[in-house]
N, C-alpha and C. Protein backbone atom coordinates (compact mmCIF):
# COMPACT_ATOMS: atom_id res chain seq x y z
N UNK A 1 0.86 -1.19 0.00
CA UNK A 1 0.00 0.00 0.00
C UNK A 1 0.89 1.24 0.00
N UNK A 2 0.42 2.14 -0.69
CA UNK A 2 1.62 3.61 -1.33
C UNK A 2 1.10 4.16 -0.05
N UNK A 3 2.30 5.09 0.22
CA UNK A 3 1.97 6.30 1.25
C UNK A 3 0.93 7.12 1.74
N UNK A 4 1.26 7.62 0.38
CA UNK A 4 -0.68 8.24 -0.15
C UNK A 4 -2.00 7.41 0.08
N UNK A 5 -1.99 6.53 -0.30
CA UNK A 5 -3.64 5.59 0.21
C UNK A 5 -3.37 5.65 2.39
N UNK A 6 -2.16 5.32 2.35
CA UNK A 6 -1.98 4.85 3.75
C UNK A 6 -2.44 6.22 5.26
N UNK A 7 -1.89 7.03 4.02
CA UNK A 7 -1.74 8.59 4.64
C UNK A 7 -2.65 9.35 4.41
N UNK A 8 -3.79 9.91 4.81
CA UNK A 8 -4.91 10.56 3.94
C UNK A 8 -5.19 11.75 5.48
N UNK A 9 -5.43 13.19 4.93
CA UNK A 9 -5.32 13.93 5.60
C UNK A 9 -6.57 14.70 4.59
N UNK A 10 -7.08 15.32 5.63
CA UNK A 10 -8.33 16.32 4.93
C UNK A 10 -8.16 17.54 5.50
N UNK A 11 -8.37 18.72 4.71
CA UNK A 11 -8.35 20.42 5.46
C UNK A 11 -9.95 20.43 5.28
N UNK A 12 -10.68 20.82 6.60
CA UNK A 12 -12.12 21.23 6.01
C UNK A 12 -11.94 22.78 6.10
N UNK A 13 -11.65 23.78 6.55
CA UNK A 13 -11.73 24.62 7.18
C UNK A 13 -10.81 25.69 7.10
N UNK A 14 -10.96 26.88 7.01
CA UNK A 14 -9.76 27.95 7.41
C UNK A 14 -10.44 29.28 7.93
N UNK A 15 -10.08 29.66 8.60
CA UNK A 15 -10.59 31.34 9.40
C UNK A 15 -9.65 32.05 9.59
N UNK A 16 -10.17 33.29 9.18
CA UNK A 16 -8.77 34.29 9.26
C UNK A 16 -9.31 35.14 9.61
N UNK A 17 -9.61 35.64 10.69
CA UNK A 17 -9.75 36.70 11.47
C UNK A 17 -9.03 37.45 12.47
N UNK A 18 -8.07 38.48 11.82
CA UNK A 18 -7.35 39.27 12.76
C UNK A 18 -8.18 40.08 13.45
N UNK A 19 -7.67 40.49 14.51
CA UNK A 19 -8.59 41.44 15.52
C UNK A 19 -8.73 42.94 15.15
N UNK A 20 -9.30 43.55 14.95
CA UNK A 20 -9.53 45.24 14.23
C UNK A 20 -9.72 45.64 15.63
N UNK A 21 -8.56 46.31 15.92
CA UNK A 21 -8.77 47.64 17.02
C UNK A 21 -8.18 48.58 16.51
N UNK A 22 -7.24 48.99 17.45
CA UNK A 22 -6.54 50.35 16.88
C UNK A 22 -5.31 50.00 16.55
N UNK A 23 -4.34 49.29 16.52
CA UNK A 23 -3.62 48.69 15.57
C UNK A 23 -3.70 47.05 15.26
N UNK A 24 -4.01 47.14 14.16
CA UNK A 24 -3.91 45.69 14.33
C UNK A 24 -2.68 44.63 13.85
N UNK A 25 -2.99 43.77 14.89
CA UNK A 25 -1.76 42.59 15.32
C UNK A 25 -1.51 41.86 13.89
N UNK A 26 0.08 41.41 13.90
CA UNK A 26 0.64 40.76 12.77
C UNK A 26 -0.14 39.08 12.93
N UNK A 27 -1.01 39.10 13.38
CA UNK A 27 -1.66 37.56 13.93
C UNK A 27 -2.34 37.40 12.68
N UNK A 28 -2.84 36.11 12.18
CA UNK A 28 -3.86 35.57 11.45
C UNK A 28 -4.22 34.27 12.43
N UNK A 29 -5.32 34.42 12.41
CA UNK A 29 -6.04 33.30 13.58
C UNK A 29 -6.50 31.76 12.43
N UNK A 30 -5.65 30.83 12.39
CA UNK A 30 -6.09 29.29 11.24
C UNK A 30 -6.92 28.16 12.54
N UNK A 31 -7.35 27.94 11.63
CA UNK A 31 -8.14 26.83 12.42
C UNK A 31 -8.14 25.44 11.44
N UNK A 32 -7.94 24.09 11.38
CA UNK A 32 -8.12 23.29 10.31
C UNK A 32 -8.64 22.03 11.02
N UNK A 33 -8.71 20.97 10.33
CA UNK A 33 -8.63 19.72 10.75
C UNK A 33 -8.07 18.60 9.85
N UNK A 34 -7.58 17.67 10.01
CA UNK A 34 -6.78 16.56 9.93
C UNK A 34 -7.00 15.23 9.95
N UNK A 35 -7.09 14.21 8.66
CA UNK A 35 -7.87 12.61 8.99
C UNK A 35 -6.01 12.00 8.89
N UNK A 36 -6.35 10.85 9.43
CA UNK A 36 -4.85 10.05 9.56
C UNK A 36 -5.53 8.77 9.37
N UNK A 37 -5.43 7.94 7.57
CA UNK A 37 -6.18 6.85 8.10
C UNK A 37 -7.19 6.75 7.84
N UNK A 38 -8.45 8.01 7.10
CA UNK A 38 -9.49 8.59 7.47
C UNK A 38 -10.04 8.21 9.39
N UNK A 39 -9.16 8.75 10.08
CA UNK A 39 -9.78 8.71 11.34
C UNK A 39 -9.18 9.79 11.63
N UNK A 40 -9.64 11.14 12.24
CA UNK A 40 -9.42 12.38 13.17
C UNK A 40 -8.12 11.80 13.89
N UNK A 41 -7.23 12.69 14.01
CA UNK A 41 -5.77 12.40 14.72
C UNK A 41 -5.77 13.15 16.15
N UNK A 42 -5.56 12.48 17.03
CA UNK A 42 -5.42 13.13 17.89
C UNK A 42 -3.85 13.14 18.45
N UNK A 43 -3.49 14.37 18.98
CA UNK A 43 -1.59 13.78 19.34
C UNK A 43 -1.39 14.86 18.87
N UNK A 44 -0.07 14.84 19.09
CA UNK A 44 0.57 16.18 19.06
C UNK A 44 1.37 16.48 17.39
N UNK A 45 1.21 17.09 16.69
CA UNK A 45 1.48 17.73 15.05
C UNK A 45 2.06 18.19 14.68
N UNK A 46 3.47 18.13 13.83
CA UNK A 46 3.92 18.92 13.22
C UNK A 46 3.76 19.43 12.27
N UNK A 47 3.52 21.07 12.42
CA UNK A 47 3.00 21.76 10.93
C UNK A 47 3.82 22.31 10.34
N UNK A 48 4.06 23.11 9.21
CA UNK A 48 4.52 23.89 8.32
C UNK A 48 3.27 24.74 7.40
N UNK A 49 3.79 26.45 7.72
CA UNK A 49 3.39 27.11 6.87
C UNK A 49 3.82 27.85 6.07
N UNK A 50 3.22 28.20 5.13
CA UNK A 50 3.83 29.18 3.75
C UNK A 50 2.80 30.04 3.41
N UNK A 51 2.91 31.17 3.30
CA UNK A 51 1.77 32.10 2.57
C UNK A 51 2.30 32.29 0.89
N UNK A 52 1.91 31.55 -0.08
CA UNK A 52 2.12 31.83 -1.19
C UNK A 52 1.36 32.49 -2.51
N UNK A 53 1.62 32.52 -3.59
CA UNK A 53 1.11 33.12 -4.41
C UNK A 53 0.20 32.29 -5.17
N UNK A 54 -1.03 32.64 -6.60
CA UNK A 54 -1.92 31.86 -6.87
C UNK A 54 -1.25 30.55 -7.47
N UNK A 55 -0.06 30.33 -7.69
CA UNK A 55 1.24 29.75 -8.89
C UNK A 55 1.25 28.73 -7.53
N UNK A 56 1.56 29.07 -6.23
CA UNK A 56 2.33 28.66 -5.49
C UNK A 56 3.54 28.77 -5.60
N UNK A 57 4.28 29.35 -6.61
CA UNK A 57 5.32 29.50 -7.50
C UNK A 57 6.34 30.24 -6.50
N UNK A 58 5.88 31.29 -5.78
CA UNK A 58 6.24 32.27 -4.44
C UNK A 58 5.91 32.44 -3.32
N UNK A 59 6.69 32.54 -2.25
CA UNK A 59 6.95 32.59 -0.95
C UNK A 59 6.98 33.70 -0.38
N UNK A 60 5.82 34.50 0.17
CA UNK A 60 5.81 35.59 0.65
C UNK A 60 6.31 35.59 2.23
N UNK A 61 5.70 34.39 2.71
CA UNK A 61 5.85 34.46 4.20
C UNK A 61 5.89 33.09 4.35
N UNK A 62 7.16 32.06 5.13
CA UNK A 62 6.60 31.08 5.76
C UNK A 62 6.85 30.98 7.31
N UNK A 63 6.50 29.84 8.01
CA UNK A 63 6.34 30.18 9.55
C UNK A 63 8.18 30.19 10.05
N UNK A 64 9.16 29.90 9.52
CA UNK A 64 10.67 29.61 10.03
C UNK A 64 11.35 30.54 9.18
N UNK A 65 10.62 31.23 8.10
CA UNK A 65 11.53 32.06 7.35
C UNK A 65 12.21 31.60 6.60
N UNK A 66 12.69 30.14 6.26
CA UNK A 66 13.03 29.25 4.88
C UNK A 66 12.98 29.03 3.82
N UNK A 67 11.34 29.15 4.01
CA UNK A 67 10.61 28.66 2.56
C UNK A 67 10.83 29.89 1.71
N UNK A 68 11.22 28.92 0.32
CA UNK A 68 11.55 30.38 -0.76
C UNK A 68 10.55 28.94 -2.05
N UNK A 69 10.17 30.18 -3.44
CA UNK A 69 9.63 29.54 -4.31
C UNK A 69 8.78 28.07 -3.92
N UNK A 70 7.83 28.45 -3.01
CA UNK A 70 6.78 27.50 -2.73
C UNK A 70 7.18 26.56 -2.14
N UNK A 71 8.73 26.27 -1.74
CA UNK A 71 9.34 25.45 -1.14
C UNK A 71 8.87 25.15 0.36
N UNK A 72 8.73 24.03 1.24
CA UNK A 72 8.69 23.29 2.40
C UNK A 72 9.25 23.95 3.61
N UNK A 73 8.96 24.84 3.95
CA UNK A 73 10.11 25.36 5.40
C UNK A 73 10.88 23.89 5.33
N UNK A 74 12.11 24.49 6.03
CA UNK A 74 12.63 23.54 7.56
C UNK A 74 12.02 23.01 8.83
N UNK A 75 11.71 23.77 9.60
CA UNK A 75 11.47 23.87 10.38
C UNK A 75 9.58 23.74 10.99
N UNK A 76 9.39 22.98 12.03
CA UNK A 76 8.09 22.76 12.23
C UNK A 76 7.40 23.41 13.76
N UNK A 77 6.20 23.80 13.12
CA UNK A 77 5.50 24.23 14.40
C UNK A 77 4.76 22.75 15.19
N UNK A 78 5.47 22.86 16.09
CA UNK A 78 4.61 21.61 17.49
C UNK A 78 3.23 22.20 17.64
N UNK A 79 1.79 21.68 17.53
CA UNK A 79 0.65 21.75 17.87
C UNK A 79 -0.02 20.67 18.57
N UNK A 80 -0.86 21.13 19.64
CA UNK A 80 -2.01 19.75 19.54
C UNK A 80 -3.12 20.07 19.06
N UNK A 81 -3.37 18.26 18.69
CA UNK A 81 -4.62 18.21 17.81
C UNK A 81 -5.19 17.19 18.52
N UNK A 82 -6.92 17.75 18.67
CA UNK A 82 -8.01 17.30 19.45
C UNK A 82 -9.33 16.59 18.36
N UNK A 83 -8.94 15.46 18.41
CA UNK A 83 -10.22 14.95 17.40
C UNK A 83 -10.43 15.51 15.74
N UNK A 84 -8.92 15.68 15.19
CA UNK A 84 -8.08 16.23 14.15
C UNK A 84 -8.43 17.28 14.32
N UNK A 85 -8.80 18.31 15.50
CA UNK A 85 -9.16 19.57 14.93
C UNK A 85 -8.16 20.16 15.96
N UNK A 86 -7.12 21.51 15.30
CA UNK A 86 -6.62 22.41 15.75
C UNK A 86 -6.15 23.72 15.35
N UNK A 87 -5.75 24.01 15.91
CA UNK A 87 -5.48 25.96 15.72
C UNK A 87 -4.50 26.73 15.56
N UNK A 88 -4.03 27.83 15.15
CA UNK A 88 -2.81 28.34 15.41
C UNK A 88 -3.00 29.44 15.13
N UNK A 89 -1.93 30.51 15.96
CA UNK A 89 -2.27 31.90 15.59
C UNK A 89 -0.91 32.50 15.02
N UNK A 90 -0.88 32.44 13.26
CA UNK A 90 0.14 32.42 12.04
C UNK A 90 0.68 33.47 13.00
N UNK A 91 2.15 33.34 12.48
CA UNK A 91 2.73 34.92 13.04
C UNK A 91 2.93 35.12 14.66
N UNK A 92 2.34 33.79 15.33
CA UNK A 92 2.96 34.29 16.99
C UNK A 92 4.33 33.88 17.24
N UNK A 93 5.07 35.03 17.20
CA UNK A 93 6.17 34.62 17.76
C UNK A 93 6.98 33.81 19.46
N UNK A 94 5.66 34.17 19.91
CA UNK A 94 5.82 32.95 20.75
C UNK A 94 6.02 31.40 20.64
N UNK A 95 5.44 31.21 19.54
CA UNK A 95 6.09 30.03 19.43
C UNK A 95 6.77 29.56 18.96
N UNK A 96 7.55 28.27 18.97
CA UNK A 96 9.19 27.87 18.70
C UNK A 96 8.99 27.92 16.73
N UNK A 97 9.81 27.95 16.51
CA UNK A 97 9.87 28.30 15.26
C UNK A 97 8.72 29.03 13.81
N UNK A 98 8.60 30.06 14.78
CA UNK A 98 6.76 30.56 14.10
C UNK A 98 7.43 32.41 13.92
N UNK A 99 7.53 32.84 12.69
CA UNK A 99 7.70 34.39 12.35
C UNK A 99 6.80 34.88 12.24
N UNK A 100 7.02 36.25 12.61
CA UNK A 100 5.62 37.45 12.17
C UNK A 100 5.45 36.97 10.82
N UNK A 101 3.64 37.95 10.82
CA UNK A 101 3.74 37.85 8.95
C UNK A 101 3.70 39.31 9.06
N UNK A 102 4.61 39.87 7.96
CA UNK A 102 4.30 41.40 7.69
C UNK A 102 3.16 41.33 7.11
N UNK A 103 2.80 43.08 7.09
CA UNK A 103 1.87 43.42 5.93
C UNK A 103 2.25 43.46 5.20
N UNK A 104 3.16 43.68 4.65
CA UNK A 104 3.43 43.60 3.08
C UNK A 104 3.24 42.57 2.54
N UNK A 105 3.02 41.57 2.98
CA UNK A 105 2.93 39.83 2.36
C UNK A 105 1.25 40.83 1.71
N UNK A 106 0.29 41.22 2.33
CA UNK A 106 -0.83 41.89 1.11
C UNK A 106 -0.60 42.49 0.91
N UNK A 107 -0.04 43.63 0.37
CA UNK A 107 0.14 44.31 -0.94
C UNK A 107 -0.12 43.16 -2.22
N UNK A 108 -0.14 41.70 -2.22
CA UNK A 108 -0.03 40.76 -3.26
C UNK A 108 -1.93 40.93 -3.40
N UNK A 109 -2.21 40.68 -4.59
CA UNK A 109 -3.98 40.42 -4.44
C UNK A 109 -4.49 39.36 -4.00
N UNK A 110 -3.46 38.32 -4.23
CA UNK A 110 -3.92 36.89 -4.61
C UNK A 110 -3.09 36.12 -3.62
N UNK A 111 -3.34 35.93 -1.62
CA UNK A 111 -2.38 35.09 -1.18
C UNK A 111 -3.07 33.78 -0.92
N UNK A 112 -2.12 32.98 -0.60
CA UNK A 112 -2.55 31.02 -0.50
C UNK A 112 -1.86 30.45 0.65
N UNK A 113 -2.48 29.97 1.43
CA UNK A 113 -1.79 29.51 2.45
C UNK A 113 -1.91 27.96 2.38
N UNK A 114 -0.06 27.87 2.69
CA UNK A 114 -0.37 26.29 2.22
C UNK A 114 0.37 26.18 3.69
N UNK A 115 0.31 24.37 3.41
CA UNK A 115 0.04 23.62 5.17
C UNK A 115 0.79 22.51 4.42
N UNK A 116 1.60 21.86 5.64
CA UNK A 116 2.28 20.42 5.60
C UNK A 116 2.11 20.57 6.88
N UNK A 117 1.90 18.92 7.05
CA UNK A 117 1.60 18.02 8.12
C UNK A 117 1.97 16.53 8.38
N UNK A 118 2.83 16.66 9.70
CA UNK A 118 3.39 15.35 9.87
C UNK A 118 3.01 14.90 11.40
N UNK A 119 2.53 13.96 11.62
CA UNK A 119 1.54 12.74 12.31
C UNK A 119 2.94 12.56 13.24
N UNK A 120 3.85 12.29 13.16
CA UNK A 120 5.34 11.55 13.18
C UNK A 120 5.36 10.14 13.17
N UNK A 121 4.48 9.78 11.97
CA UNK A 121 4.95 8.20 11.21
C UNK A 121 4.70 8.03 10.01
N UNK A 122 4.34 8.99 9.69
CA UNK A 122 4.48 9.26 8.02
C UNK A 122 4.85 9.89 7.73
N UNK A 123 5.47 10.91 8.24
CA UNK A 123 6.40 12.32 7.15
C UNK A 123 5.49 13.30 6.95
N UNK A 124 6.28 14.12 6.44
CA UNK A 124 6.00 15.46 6.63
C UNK A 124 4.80 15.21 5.09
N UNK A 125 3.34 16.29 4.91
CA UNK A 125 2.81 15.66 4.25
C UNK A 125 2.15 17.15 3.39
N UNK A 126 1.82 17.52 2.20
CA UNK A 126 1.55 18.47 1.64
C UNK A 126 0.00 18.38 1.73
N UNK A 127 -0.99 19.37 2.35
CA UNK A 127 -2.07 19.43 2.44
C UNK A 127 -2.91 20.30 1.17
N UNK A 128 -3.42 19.41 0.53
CA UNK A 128 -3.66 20.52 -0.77
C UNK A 128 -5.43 20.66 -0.97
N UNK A 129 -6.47 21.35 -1.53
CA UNK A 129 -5.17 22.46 -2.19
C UNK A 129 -5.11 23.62 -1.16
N UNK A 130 -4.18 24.45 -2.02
CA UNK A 130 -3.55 26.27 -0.92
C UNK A 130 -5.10 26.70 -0.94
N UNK A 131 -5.19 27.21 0.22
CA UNK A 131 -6.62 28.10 0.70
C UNK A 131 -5.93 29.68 0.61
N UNK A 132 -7.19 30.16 -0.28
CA UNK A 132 -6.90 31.81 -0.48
C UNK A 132 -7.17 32.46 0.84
N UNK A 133 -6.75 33.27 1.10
CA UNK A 133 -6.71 34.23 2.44
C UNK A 133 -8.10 35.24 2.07
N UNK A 134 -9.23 35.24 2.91
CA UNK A 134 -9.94 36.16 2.90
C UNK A 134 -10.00 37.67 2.96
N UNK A 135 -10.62 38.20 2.73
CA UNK A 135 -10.80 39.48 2.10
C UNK A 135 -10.05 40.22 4.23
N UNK A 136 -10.38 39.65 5.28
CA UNK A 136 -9.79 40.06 6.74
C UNK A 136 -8.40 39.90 6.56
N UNK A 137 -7.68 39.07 6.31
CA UNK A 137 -6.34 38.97 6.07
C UNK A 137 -6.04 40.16 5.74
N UNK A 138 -6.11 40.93 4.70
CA UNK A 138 -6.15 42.35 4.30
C UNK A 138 -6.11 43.33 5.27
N UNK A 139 -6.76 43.47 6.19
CA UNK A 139 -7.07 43.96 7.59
C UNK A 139 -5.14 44.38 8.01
N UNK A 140 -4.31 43.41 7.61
CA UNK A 140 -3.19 43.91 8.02
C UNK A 140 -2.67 45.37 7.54
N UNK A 141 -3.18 45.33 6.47
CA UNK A 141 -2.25 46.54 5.66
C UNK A 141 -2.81 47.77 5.81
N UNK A 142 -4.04 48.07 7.20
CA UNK A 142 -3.97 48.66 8.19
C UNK A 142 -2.78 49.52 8.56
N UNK A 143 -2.04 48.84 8.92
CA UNK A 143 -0.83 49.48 9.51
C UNK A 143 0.17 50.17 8.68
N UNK A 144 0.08 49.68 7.54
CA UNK A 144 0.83 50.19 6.54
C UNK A 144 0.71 50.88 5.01
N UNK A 145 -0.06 51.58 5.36
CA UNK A 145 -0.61 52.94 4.10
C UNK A 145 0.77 53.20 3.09
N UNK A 146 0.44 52.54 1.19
CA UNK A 146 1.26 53.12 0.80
C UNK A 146 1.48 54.69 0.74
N UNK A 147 1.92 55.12 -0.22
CA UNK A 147 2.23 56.65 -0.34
C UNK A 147 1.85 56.66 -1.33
N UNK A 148 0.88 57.94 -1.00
CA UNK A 148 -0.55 58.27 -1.92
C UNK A 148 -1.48 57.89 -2.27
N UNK A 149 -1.68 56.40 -1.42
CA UNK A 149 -2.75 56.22 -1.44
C UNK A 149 -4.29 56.92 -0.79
N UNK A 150 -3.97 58.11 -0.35
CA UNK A 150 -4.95 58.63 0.64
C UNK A 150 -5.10 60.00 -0.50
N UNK A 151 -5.34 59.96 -1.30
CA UNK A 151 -6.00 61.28 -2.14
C UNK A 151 -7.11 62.13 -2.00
N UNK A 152 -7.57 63.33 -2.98
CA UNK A 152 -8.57 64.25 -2.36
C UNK A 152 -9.75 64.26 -2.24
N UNK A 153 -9.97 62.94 -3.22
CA UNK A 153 -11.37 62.48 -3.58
C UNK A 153 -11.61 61.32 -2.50
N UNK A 154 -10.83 60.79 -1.81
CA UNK A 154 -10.93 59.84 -0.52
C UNK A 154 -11.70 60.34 0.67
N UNK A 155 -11.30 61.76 1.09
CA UNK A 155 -11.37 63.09 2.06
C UNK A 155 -12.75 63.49 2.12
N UNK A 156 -13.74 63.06 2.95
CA UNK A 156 -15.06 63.97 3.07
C UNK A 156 -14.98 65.27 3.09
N UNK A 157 -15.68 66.21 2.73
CA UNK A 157 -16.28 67.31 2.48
C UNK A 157 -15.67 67.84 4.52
N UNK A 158 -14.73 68.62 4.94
CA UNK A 158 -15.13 69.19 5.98
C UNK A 158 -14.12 67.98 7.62
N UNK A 159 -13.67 67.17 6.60
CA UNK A 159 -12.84 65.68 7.82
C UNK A 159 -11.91 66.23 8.34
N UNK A 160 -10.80 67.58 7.80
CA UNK A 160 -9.80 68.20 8.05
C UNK A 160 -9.97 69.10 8.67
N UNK A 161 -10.13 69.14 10.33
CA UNK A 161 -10.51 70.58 10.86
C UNK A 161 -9.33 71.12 11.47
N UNK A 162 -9.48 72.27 12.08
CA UNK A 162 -8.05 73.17 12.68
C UNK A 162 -7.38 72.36 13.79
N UNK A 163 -8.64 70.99 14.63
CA UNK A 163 -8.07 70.64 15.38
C UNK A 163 -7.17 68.98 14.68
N UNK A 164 -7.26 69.08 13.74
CA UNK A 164 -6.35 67.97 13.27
C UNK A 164 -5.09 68.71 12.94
N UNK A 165 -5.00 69.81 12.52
CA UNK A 165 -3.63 70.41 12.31
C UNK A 165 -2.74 70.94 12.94
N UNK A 166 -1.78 70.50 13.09
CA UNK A 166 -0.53 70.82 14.25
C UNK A 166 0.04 72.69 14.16
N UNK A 167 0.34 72.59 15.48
CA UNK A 167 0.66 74.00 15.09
C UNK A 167 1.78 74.21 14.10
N UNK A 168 1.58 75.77 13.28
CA UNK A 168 2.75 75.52 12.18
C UNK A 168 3.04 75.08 10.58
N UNK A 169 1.67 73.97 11.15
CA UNK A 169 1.71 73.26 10.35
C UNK A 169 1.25 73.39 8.91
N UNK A 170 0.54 74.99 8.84
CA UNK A 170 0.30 75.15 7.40
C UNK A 170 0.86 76.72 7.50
N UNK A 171 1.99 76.87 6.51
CA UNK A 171 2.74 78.07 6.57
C UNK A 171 2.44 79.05 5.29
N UNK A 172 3.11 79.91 4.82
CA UNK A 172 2.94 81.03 3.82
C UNK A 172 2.58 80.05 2.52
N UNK A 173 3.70 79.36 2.49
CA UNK A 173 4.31 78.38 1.25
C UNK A 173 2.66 77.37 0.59
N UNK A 174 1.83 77.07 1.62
CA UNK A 174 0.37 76.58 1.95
C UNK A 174 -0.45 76.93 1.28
N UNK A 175 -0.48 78.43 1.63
CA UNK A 175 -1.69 79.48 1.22
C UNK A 175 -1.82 80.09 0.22
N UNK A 176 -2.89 79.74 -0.68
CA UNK A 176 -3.14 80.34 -2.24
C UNK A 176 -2.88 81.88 -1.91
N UNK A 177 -2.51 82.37 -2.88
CA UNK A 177 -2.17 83.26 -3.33
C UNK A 177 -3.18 84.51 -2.57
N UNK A 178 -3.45 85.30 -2.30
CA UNK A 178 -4.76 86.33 -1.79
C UNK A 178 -5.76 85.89 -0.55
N UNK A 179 -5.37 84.12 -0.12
CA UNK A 179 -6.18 83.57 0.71
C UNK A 179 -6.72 84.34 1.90
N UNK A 180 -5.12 84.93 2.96
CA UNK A 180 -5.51 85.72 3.99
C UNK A 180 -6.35 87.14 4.09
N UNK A 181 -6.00 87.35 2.76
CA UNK A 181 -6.49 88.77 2.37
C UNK A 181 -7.99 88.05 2.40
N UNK A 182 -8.63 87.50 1.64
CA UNK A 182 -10.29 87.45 1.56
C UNK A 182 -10.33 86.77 2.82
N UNK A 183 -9.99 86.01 3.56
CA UNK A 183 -10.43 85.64 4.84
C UNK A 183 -10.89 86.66 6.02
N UNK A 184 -9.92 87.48 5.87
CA UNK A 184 -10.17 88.77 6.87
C UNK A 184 -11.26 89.55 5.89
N UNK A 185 -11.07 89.63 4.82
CA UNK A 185 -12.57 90.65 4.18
C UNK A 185 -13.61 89.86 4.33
N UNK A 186 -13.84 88.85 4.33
CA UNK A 186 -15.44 87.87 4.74
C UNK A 186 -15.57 88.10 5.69
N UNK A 187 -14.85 88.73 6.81
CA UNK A 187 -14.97 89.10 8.25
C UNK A 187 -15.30 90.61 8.37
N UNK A 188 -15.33 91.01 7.65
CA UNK A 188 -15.19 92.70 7.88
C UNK A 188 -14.36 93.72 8.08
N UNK A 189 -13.06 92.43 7.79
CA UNK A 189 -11.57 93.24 8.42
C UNK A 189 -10.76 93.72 6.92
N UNK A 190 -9.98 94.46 7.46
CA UNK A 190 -8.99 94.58 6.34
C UNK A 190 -7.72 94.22 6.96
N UNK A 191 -6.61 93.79 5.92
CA UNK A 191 -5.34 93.24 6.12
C UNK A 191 -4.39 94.62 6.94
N UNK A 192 -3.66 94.49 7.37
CA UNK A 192 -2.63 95.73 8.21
C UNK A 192 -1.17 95.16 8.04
N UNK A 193 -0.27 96.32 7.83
CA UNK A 193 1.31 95.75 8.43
C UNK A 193 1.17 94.81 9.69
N UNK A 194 2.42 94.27 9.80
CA UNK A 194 3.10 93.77 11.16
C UNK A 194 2.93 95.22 12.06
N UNK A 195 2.39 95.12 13.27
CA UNK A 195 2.17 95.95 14.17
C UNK A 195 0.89 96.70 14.38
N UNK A 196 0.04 96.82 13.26
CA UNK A 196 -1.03 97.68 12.99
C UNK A 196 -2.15 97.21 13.76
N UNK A 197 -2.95 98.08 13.65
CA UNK A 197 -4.50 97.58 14.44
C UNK A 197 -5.47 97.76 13.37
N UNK A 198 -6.35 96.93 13.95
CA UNK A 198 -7.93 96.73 13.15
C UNK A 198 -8.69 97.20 13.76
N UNK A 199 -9.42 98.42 13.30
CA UNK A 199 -10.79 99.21 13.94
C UNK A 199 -11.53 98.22 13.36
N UNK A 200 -12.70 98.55 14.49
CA UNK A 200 -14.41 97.81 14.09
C UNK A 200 -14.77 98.70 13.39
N UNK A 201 -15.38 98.31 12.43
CA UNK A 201 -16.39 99.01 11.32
C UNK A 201 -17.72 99.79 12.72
N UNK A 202 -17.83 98.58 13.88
CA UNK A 202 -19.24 99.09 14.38
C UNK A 202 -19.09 100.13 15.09
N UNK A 203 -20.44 101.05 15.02
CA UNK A 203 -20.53 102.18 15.80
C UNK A 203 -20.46 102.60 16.94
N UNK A 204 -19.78 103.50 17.57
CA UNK A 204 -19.10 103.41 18.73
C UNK A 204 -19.89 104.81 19.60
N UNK A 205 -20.88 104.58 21.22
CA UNK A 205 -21.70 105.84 21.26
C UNK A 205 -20.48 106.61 22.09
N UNK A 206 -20.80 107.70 22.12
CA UNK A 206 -19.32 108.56 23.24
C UNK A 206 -20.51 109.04 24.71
């Protein structure tokens, strides 16, 4: 009997839900499950991950930092698995051989997270096929705004008020051409030297 008939592993499942607060964490939260046998494995797992491209062809992120061109890390994450079902949270560096994932791994449109899995009596085992990362995965690049992506047509009508602007922060170099001048005439004022004063237009009784 070949490996493959002997060895049979199923993914039902994947969730990727990073947490949205006010920054959000390099975490992706996986969840899967696992037949050995077709019977649920219970025992402790060695995994391997890779975040790759639709090709599989590229290696954006894997969990040991190894994996290049869709290639196998080295290195394995220890899990337990409860009635083949278990968890991991991609990117905790708490655990033994597990790297952040940047955001930049999305900037890609199209990522795939692939999985190997070893029982420890059959070898390390390719779980196919790569599961696309949901539209939350995205959620990372949160943290990391290219440049220019925030344009004028993005900007509600009125979002930029005086109290978002630092002092200073908008100088001569800023201001269209005549700006200060009509600002003070919509007021009733007229412009003065450095030093001068502004009478009220209003009537004054003696």
């Amino acid at each position: 009997m070949t490996l493959a008939a002997r060895f049979h592993l199923l993914f039902v499942w994947l969730l990727l839900a990073p947490a949205l607060h006010a920054e959000v964490p390099g975490l992706l939260n996986y969840q899967g499950r696992v037949l050995v046998a077709d019977a649920p494995f219970t025992g402790t797992g060695l995994f391997k991950f890779a975040l790759v491209d639709s090709t599989g062809a590229t290696t954006y992120w894997s969990n040991d930092g190894s994996g290049s061109g869709g290639s196998e890390p080295l290195a394995a994450v220890s899990l337990a698995v409860t009635k083949g079902v278990y968890s991991v949270l991609l990117g905790d560096t708490n655990l033994a051989n597990m790297t952040a994932v940047p955001a930049s791994v999305f900037a890609h449109s199209d990522v795939r997270l692939r999985v190997w899995f070893n029982d420890g009596s059959n070898g390390s085992q390719l779980l196919l096929p790569d599961q696309r990362i949901a539209a939350v995965g995205y959620a990372l690049m949160a943290k990391s705004v290219e440049d220019g992506a925030i344009t004028q047509d993005k900007l509600a009508a009125g979002a930029v008020g005086s109290s978002h602007l630092a002092t200073g922060a908008v100088g001569a170099s800023q201001l269209a051409s005549g700006a200060a001048a009509a600002n003070l005439a919509s007021g009733g004022q007229s412009a003065v030297g450095s030093g001068g004063l502004i009478l009220s237009p209003a009537k004054v009784r003696l």
